[in-house]
Protein backbone atom coordinates (compact mmCIF):
# COMPACT_ATOMS: atom_id res chain seq x y z
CA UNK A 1 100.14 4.61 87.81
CA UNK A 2 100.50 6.87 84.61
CA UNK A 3 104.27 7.61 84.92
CA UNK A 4 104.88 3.88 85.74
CA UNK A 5 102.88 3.21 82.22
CA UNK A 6 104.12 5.73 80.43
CA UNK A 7 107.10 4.01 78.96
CA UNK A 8 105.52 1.08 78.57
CA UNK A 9 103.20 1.32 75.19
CA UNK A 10 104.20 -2.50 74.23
CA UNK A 11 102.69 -3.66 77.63
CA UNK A 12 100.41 -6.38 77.77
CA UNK A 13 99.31 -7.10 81.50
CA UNK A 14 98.65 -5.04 83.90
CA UNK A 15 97.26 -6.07 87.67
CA UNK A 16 96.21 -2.77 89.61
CA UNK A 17 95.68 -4.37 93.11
CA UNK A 18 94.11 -0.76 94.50
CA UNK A 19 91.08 -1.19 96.68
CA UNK A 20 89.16 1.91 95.16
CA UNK A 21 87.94 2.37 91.71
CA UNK A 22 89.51 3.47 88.71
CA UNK A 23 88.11 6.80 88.33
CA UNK A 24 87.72 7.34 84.43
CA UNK A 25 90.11 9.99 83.71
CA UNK A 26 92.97 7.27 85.29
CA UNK A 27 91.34 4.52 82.73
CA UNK A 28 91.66 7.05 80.44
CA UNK A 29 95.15 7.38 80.94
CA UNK A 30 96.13 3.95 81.16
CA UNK A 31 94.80 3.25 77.62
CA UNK A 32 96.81 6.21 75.91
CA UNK A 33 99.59 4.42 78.14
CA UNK A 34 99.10 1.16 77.23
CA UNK A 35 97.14 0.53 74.08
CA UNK A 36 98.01 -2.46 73.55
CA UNK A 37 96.59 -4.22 77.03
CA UNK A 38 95.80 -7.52 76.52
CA UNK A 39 94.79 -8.62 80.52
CA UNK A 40 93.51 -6.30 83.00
CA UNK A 41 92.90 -7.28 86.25
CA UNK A 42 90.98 -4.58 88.41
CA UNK A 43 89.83 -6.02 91.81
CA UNK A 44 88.66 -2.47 93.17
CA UNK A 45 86.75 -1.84 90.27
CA UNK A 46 85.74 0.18 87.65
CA UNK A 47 84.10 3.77 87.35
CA UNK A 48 83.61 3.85 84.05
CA UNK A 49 83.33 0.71 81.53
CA UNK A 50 83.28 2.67 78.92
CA UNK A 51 86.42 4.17 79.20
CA UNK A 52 87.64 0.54 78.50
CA UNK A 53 86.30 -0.12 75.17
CA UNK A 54 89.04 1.65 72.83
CA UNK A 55 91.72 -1.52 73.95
CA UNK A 56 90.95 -3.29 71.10
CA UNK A 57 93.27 -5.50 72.04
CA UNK A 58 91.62 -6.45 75.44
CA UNK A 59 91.23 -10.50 75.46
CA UNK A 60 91.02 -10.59 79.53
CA UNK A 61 89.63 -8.54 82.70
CA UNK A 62 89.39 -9.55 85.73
CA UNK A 63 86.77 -6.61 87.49
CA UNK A 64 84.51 -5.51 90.91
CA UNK A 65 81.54 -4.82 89.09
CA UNK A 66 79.15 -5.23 92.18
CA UNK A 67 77.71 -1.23 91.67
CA UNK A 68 77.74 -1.43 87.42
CA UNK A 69 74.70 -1.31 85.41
CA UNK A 70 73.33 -3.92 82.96
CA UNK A 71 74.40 -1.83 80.22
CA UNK A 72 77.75 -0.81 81.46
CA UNK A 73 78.06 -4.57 81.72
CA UNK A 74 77.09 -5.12 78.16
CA UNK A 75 79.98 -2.28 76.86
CA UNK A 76 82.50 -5.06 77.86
CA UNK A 77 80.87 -8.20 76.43
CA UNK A 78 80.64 -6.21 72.97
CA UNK A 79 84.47 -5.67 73.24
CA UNK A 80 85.03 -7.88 70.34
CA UNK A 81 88.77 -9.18 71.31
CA UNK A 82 86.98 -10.02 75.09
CA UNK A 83 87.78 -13.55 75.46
CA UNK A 84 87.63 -13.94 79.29
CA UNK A 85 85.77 -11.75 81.50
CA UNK A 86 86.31 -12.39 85.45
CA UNK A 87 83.73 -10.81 87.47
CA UNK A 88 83.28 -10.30 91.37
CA UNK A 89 80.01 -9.13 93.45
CA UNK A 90 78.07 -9.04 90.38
CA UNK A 91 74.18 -9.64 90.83
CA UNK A 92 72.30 -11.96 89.23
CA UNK A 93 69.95 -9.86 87.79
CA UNK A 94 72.47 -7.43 86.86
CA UNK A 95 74.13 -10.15 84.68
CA UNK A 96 71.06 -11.37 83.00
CA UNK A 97 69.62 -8.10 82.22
CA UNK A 98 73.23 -7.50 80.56
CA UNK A 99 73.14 -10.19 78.70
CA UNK A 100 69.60 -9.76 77.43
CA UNK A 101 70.57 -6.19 75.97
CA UNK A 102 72.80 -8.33 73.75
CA UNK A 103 70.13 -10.33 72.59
């Protein structure tokens, strides 16, 4: 996924249709790659939330967050650029407990 990024710092959207997680070290990458990401869509999910939070430019993610904690949760509704925020699997209790640490 890197390489395929790597020439591509203007890019915008990118869909990662991979059934496992994004380990953090490959979110890592993708944001040196591709600062400027506006839409992410990650249906396997995410290791690592934080490793989202310096795109700035983020306005969309589409995300498995089914094992994620209430506060890794709350790292992406702080993003302030988040506009939409497409979740699957995600508990109940694990949203409203993420929601009440923004409270």
């Amino acid at each position: 996924v890197p390489q395929a990024l790597a020439p591509s710092r203007r890019l915008r959207w990118v869909s990662l249709r991979i059934a496992d997680k994004l380990s953090g070290d490959l979110i890592a990458r993708i944001v040196a790659s591709a600062p400027l990401l506006e839409t992410l869509e990650v249906p396997g999910g995410v290791a690592d939330f934080g490793a989202l939070v310096p795109l700035q430019h983020l306005r969309s993610i589409s995300v498995r967050v089914h094992e994620a904690s209430p506060g890794e949760l709350s790292l992406l509704l702080l993003m302030p650029s988040l506009r939409e925020l497409h979740m699957v699997t995600v508990a109940v209790a694990t949203w409203s407990s993420a929601v009440d640490v923004l409270a």
